[in-house]
N, C-alpha and C. Protein backbone atom coordinates (compact mmCIF):
# COMPACT_ATOMS: atom_id res chain seq x y z
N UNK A 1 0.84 -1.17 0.00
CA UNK A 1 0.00 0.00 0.00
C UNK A 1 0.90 1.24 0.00
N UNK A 2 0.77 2.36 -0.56
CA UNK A 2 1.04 3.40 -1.23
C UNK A 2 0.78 4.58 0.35
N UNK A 3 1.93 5.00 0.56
CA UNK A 3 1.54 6.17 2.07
C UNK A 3 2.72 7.27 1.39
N UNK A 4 2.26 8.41 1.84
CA UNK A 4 2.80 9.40 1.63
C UNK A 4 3.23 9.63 3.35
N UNK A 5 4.74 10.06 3.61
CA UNK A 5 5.47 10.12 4.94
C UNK A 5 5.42 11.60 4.87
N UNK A 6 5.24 12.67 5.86
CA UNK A 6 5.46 14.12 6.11
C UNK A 6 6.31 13.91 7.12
N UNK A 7 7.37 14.65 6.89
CA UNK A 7 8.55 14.29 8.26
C UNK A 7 8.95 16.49 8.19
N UNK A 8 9.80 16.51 9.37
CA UNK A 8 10.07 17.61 9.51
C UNK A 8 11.40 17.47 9.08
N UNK A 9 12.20 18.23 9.23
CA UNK A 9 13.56 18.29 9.03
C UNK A 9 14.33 17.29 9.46
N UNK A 10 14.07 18.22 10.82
CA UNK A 10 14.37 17.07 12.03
C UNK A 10 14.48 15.79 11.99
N UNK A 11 13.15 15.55 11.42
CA UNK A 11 12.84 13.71 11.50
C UNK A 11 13.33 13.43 9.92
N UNK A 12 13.55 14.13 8.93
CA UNK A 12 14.25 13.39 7.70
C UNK A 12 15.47 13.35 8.01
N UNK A 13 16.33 13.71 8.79
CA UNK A 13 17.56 13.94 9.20
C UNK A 13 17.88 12.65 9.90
N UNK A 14 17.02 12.34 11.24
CA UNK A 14 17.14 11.15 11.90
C UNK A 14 17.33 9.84 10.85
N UNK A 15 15.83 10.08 9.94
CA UNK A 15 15.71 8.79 9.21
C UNK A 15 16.79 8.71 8.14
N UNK A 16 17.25 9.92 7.90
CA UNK A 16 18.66 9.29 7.29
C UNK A 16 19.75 8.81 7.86
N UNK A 17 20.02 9.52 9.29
CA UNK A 17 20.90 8.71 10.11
C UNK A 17 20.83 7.14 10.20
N UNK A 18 19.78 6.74 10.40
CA UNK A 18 19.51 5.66 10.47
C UNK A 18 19.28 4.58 8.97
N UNK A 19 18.62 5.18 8.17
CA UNK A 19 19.00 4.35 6.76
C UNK A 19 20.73 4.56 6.82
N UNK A 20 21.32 5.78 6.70
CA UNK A 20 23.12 5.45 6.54
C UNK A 20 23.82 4.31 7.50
N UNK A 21 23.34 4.44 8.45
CA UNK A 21 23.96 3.84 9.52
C UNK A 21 23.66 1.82 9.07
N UNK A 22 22.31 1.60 8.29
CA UNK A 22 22.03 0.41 8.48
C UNK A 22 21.95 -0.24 6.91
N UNK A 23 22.20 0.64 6.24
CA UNK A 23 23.04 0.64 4.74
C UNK A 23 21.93 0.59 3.67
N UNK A 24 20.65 1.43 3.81
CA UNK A 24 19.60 0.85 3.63
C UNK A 24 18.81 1.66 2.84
N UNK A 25 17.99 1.98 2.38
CA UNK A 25 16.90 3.32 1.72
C UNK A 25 16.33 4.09 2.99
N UNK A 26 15.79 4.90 3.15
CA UNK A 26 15.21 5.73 4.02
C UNK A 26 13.88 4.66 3.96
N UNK A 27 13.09 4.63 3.05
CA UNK A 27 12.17 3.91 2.99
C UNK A 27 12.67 2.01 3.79
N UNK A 28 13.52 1.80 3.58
CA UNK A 28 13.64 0.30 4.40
C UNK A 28 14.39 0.72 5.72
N UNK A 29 14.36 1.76 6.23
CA UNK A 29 14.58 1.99 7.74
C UNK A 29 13.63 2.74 8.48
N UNK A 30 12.28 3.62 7.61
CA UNK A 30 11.25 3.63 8.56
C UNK A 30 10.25 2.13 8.44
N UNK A 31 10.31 1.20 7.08
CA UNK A 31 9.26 -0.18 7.42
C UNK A 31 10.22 -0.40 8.74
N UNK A 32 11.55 -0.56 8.75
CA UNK A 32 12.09 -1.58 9.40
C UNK A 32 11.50 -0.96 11.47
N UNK A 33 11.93 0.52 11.56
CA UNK A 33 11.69 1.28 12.75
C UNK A 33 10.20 0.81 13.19
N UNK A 34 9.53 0.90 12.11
CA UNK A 34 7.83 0.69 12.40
C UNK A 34 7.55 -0.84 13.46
N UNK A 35 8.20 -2.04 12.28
CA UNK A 35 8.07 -3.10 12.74
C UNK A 35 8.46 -3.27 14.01
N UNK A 36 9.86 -2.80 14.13
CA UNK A 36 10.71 -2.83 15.22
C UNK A 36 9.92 -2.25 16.62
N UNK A 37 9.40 -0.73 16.58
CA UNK A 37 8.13 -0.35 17.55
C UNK A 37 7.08 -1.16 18.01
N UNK A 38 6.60 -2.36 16.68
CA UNK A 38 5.26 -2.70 16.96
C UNK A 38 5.75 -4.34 18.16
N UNK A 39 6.96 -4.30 17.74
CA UNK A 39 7.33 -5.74 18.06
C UNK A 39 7.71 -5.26 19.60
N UNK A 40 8.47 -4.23 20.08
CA UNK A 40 8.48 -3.79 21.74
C UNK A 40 7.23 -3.45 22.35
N UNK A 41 6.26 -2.93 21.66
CA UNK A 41 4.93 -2.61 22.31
C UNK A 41 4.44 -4.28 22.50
N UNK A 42 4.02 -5.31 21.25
CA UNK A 42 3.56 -6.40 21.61
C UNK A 42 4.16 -7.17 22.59
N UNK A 43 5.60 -7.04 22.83
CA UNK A 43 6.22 -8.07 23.70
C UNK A 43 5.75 -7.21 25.15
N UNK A 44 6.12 -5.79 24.99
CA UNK A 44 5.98 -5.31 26.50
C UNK A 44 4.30 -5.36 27.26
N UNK A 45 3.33 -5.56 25.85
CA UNK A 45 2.40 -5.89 26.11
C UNK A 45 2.16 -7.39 26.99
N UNK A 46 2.43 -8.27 26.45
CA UNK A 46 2.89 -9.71 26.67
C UNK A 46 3.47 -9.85 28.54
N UNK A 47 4.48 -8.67 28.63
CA UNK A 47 5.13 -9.00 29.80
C UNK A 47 4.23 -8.79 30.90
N UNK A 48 3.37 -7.61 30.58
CA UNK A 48 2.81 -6.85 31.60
C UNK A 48 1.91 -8.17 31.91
N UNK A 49 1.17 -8.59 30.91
CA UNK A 49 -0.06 -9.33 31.28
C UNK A 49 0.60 -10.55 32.15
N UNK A 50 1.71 -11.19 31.60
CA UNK A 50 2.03 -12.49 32.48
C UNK A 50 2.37 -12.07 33.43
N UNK A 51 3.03 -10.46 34.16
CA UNK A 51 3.35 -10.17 35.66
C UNK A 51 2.19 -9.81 36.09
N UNK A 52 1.00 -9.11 35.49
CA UNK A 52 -0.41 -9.45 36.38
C UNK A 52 -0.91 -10.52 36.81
N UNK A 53 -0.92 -11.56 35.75
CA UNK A 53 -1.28 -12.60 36.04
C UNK A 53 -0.44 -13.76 37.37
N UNK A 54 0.56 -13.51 37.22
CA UNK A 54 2.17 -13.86 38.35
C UNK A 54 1.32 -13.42 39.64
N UNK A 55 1.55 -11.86 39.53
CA UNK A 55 1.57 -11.39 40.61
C UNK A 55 -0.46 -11.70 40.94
N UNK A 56 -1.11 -11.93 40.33
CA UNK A 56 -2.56 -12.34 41.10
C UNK A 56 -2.30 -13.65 41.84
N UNK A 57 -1.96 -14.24 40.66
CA UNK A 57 -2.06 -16.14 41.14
C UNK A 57 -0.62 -16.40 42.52
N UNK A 58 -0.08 -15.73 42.35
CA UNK A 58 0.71 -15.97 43.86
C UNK A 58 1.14 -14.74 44.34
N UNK A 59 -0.25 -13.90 44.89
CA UNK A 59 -0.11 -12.77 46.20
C UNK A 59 -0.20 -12.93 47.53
N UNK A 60 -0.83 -14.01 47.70
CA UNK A 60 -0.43 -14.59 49.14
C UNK A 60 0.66 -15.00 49.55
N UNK A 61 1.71 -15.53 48.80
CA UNK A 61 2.92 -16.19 48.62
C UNK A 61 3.45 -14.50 48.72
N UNK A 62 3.42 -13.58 47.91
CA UNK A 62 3.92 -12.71 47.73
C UNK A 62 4.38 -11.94 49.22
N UNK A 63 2.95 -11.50 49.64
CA UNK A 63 2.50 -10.61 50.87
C UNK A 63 3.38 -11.41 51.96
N UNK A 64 3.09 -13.06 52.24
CA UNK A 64 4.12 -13.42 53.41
C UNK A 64 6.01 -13.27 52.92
N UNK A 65 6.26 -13.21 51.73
CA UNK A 65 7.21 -12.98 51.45
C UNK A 65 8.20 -11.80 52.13
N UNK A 66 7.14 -10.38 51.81
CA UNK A 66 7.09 -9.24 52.10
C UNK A 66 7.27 -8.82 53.73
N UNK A 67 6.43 -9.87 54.46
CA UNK A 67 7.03 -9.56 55.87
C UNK A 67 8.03 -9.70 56.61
């Protein structure tokens, strides 16, 4: 699919740092940045839920721990 990117200076500057740096098109270092974002949000998503879930299923264990 076809997207038009508006970047500021600023941010065409970065994204070239980063295409130079990773030897790449500007265009294959913001897909790559994108993916890369979506993949720390899903995992950090992931973590949170299994330490809620941790921390429900053994808070009694926890709390005598704590004293």
């Amino acid at each position: 699919m076809a997207m038009t990117l508006r970047l500021t200076d600023e941010q065409d500057r970065a994204l070239e740092l980063l295409a130079e740096a990773d030897g790449v098109s500007k265009q294959e270092a913001a897909t790559r940045a994108i993916v890369a974002a979506a993949a720390r949000r899903t995992k950090d998503a992931r973590v949170r839920e299994l330490s809620d879930a941790g921390r429900e299923r053994y808070a009694a264990l926890l709390d005598r721990l704590a004293q």
